[in-house]
PDB file of N, CA and C in Angstrom:
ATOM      1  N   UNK A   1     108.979 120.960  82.310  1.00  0.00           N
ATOM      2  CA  UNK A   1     108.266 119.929  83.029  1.00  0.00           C
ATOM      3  C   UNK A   1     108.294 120.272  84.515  1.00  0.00           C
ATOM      4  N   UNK A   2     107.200 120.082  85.365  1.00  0.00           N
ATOM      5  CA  UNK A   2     107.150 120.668  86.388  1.00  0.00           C
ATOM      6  C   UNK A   2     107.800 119.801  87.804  1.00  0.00           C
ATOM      7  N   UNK A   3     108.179 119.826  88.224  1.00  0.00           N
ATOM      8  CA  UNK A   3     108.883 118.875  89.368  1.00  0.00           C
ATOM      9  C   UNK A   3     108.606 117.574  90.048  1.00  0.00           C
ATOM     10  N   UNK A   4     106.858 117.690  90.024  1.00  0.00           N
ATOM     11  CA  UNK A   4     105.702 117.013  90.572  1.00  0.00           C
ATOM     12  C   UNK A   4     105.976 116.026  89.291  1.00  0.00           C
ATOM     13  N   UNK A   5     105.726 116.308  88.142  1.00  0.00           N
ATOM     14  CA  UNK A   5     105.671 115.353  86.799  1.00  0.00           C
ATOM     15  C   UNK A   5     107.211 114.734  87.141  1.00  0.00           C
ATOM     16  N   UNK A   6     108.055 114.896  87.227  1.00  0.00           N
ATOM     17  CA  UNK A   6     109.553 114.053  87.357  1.00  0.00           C
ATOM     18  C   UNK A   6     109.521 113.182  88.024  1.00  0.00           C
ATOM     19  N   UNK A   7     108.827 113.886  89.196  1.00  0.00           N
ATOM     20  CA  UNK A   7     108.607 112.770  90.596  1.00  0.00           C
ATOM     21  C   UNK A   7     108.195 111.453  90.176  1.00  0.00           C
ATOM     22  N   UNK A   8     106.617 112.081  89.937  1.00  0.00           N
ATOM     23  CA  UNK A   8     106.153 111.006  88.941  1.00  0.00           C
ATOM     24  C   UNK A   8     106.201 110.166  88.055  1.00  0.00           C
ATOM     25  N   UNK A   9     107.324 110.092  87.214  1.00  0.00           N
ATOM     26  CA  UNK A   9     107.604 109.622  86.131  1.00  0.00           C
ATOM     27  C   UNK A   9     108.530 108.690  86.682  1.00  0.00           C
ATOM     28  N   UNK A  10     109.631 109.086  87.845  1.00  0.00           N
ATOM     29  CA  UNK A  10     110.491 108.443  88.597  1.00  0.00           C
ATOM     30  C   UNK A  10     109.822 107.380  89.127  1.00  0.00           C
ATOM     31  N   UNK A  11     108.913 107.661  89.803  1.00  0.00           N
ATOM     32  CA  UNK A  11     108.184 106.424  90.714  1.00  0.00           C
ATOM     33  C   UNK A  11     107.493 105.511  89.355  1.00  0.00           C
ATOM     34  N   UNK A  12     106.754 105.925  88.583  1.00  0.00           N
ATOM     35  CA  UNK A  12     106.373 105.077  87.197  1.00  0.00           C
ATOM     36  C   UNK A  12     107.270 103.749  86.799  1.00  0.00           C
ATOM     37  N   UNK A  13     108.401 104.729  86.572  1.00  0.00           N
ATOM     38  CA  UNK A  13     109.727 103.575  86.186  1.00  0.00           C
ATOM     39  C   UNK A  13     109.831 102.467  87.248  1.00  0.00           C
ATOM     40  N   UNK A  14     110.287 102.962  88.227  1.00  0.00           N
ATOM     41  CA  UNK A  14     110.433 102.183  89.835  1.00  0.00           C
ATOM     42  C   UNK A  14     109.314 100.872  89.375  1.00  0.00           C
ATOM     43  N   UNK A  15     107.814 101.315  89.337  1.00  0.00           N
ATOM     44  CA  UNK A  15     106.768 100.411  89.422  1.00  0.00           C
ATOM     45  C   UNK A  15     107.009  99.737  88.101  1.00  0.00           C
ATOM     46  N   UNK A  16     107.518 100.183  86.946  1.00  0.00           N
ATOM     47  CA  UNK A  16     107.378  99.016  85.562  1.00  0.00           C
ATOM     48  C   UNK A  16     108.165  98.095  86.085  1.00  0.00           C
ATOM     49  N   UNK A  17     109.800  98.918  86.697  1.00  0.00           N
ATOM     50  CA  UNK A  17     110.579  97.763  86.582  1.00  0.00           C
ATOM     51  C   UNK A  17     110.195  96.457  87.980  1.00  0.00           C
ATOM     52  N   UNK A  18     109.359  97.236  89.089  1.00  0.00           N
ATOM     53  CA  UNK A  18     109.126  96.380  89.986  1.00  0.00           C
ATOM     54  C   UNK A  18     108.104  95.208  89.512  1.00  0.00           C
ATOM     55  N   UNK A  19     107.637  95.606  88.113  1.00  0.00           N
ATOM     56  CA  UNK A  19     106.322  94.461  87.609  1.00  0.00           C
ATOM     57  C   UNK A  19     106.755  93.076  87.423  1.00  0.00           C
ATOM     58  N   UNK A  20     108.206  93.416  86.403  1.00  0.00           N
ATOM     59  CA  UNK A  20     108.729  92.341  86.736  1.00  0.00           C
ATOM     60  C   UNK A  20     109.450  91.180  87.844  1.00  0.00           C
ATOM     61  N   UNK A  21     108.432  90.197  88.485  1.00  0.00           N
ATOM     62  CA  UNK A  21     109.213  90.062  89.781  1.00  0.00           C
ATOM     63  C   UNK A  21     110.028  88.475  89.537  1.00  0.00           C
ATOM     64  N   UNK A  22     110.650  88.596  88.952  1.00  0.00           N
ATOM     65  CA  UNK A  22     111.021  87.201  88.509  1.00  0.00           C
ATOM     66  C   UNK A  22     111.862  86.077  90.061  1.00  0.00           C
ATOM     67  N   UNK A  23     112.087  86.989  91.002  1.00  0.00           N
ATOM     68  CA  UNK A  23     112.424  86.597  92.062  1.00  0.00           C
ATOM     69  C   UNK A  23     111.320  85.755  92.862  1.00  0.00           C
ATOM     70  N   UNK A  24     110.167  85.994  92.197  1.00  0.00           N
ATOM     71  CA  UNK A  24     108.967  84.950  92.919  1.00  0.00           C
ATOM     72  C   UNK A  24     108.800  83.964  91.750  1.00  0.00           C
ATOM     73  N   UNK A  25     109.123  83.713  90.919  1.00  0.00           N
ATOM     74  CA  UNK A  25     108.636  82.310  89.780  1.00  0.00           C
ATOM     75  C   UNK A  25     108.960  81.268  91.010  1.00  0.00           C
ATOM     76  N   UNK A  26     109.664  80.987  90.798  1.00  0.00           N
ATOM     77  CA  UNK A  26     110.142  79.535  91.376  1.00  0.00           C
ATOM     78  C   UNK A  26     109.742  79.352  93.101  1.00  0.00           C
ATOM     79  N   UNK A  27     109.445  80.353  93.676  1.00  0.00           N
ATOM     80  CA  UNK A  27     108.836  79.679  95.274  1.00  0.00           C
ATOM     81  C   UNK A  27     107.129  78.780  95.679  1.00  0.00           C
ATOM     82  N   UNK A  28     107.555  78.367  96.263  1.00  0.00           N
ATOM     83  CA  UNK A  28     106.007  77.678  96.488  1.00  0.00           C
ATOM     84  C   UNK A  28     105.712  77.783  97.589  1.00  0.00           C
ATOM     85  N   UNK A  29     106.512  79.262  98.168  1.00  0.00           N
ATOM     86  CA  UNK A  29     105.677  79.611  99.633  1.00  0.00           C
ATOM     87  C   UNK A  29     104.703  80.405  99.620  1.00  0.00           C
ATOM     88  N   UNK A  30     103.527  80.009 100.740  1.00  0.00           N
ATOM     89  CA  UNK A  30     102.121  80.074 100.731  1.00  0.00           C
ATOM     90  C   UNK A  30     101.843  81.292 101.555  1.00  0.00           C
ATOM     91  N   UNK A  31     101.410  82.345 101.154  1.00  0.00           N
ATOM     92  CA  UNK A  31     101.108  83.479 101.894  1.00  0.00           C
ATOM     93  C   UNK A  31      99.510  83.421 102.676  1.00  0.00           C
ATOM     94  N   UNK A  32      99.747  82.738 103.772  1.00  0.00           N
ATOM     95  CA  UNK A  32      97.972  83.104 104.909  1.00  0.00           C
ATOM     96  C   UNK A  32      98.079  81.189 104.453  1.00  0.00           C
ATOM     97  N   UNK A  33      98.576  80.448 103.705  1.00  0.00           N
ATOM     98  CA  UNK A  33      98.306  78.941 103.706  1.00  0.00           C
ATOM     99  C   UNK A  33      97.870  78.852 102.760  1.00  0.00           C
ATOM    100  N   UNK A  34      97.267  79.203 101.512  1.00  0.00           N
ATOM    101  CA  UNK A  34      96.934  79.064 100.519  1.00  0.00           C
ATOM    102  C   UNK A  34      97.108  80.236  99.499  1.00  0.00           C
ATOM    103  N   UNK A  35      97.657  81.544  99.301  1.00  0.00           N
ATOM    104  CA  UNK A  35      98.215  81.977  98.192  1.00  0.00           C
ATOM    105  C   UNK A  35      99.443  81.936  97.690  1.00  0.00           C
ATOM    106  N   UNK A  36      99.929  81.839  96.631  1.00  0.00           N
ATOM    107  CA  UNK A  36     101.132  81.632  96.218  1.00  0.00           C
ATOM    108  C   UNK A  36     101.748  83.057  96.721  1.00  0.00           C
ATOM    109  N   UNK A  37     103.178  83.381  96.388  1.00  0.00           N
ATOM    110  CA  UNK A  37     103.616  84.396  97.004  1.00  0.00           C
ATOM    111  C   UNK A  37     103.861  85.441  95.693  1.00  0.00           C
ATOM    112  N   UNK A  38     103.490  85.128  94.540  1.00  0.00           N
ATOM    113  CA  UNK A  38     103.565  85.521  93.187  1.00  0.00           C
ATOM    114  C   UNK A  38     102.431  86.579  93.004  1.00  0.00           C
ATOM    115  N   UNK A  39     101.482  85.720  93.399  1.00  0.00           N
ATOM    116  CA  UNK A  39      99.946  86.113  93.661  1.00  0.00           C
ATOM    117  C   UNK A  39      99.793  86.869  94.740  1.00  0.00           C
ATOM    118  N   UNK A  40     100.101  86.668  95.780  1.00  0.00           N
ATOM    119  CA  UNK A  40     100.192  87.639  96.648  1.00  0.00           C
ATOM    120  C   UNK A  40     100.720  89.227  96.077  1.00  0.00           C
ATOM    121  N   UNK A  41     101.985  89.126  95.680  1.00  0.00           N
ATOM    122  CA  UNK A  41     103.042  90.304  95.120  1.00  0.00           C
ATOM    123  C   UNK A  41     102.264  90.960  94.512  1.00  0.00           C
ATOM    124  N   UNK A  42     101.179  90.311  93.133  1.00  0.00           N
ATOM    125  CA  UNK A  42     100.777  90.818  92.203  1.00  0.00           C
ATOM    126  C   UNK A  42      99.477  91.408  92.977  1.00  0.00           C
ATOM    127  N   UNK A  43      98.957  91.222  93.876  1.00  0.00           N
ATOM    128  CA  UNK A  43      97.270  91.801  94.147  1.00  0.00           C
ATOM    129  C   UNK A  43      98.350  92.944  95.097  1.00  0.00           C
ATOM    130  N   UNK A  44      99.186  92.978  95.886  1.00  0.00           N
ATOM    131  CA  UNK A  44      99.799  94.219  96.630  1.00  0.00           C
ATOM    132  C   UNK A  44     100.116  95.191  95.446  1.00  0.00           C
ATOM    133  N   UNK A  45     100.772  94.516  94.524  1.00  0.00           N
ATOM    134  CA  UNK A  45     101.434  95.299  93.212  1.00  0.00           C
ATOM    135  C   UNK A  45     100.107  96.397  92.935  1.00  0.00           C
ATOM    136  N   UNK A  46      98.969  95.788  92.571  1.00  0.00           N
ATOM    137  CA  UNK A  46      98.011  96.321  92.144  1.00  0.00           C
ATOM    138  C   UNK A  46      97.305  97.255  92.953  1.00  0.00           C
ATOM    139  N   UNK A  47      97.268  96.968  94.022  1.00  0.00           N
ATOM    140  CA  UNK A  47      96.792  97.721  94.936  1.00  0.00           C
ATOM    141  C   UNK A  47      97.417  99.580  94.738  1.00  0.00           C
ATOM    142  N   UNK A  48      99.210  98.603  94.975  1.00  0.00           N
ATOM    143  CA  UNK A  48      99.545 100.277  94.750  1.00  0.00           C
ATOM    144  C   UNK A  48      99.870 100.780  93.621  1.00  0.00           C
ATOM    145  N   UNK A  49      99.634 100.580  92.706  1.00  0.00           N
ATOM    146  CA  UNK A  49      99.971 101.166  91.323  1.00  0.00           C
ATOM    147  C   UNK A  49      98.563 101.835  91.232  1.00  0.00           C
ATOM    148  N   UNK A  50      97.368 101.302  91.737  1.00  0.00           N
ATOM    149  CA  UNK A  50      96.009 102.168  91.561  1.00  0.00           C
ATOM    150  C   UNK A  50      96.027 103.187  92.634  1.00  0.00           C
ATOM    151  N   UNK A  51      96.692 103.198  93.787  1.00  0.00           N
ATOM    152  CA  UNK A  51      97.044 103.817  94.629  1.00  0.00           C
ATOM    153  C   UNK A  51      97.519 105.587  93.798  1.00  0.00           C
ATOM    154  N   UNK A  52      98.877 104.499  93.239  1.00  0.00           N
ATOM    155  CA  UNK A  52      99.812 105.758  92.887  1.00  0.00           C
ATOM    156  C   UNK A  52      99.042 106.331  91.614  1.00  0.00           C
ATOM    157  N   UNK A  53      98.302 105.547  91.005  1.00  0.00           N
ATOM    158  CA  UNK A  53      97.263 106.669  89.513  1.00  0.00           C
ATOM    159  C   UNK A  53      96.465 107.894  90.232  1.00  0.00           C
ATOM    160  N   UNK A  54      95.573 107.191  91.130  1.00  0.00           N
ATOM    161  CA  UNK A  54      95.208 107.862  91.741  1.00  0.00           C
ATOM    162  C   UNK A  54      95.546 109.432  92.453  1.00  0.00           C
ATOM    163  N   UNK A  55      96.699 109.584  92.906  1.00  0.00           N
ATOM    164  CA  UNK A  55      97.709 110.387  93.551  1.00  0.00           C
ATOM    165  C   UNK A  55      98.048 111.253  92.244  1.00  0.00           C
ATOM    166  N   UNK A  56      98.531 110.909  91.150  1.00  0.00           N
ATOM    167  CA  UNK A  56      98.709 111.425  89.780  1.00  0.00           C
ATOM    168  C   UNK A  56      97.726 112.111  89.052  1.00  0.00           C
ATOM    169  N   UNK A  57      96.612 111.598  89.403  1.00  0.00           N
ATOM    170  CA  UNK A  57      95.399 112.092  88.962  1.00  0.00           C
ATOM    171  C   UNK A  57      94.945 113.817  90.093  1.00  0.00           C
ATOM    172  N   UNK A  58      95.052 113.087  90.397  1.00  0.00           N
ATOM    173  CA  UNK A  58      94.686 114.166  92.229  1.00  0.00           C
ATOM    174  C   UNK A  58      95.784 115.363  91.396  1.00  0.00           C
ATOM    175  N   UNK A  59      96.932 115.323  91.697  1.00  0.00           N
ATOM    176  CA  UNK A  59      97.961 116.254  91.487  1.00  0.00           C
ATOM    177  C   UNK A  59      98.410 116.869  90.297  1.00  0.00           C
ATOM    178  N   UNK A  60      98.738 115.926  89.108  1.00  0.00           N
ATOM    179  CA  UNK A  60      99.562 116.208  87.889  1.00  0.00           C
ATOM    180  C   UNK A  60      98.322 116.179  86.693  1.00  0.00           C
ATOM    181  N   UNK A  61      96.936 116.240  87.130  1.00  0.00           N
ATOM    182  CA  UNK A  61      96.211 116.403  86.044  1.00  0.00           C
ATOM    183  C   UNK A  61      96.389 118.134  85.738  1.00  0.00           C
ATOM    184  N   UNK A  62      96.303 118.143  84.246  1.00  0.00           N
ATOM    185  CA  UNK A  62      96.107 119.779  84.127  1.00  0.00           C
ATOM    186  C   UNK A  62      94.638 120.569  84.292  1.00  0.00           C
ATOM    187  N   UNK A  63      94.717 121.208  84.325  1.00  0.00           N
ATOM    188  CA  UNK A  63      94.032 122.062  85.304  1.00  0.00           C
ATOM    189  C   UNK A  63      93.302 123.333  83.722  1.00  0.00           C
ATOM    190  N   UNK A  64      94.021 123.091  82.989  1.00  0.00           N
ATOM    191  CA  UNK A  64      94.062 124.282  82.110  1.00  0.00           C
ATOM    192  C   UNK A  64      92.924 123.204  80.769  1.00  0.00           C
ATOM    193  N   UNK A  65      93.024 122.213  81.128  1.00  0.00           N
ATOM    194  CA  UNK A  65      92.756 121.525  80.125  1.00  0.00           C
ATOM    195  C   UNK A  65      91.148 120.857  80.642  1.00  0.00           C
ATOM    196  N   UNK A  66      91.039 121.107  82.135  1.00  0.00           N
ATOM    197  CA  UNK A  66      89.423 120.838  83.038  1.00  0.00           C
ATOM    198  C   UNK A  66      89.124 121.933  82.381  1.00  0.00           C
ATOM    199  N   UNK A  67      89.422 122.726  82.793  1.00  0.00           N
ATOM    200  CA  UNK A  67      89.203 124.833  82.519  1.00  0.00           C
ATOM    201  C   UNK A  67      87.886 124.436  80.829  1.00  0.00           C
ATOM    202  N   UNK A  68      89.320 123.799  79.900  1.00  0.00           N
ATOM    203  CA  UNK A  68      88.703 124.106  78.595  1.00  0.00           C
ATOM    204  C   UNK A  68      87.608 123.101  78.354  1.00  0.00           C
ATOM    205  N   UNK A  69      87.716 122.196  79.180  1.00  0.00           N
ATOM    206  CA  UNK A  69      86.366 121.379  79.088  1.00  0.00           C
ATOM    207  C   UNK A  69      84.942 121.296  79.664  1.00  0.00           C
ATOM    208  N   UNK A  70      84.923 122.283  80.581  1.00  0.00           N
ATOM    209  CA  UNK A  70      84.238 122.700  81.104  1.00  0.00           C
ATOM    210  C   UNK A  70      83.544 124.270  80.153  1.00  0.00           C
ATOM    211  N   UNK A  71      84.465 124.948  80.092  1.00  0.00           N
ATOM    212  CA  UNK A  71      83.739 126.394  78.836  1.00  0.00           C
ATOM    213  C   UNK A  71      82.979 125.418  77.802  1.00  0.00           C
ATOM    214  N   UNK A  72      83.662 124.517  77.069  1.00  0.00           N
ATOM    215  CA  UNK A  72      83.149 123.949  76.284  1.00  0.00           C
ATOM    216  C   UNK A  72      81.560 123.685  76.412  1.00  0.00           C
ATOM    217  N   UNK A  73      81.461 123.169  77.372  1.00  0.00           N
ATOM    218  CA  UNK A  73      80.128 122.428  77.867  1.00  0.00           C
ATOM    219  C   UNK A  73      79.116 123.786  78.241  1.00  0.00           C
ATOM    220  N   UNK A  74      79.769 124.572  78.748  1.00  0.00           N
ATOM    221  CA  UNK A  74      78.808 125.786  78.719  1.00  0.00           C
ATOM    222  C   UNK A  74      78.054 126.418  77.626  1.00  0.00           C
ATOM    223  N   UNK A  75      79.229 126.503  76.747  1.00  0.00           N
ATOM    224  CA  UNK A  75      79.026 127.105  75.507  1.00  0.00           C
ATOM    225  C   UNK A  75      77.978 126.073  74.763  1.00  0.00           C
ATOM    226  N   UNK A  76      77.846 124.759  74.848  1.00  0.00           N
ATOM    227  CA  UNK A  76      76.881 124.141  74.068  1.00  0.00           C
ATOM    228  C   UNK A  76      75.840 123.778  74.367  1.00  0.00           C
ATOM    229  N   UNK A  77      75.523 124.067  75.793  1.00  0.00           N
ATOM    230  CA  UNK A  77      73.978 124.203  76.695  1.00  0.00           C
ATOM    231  C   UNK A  77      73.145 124.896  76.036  1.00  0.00           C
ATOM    232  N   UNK A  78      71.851 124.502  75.402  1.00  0.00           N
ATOM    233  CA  UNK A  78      71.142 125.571  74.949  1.00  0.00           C
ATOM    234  C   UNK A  78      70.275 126.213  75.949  1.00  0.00           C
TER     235      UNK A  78
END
């Protein structure tokens, strides 16, 4: 496994276990005056977890496996 994939997998975990935020159930403080702070967490949450796919995609996609999908498509062009 290549170093980049560990990394990755490390930060993965980090983000499952950060999904759970049970430290915001119970507040009813208002982020800007009207979002909950739950709701808040969860649209930042999201932000960077598409962030970090993104970054994963960019880097730890294989390369060998574009390669074969691409011949493919050549080969069936008439």
């Amino acid at each position: 496994m290549k170093k980049i994939s560990v990394v990755f997998l490390v930060i993965f975990v980090v983000l499952a276990a950060l999904h759970q935020d049970a430290w915001n159930w119970s507040s009813s403080y208002l982020i800007f005056g009207f979002m909950p702070v739950g709701l808040a967490y969860h649209a930042l949450y999201s932000l960077t977890a598409a962030l970090f796919w993104g970054i994963v995609i960019k880097f730890a996609w294989p390369e060998d496996l574009e390669q074969w999908a691409e011949e493919g498509e050549k080969n069936s062009t008439p």
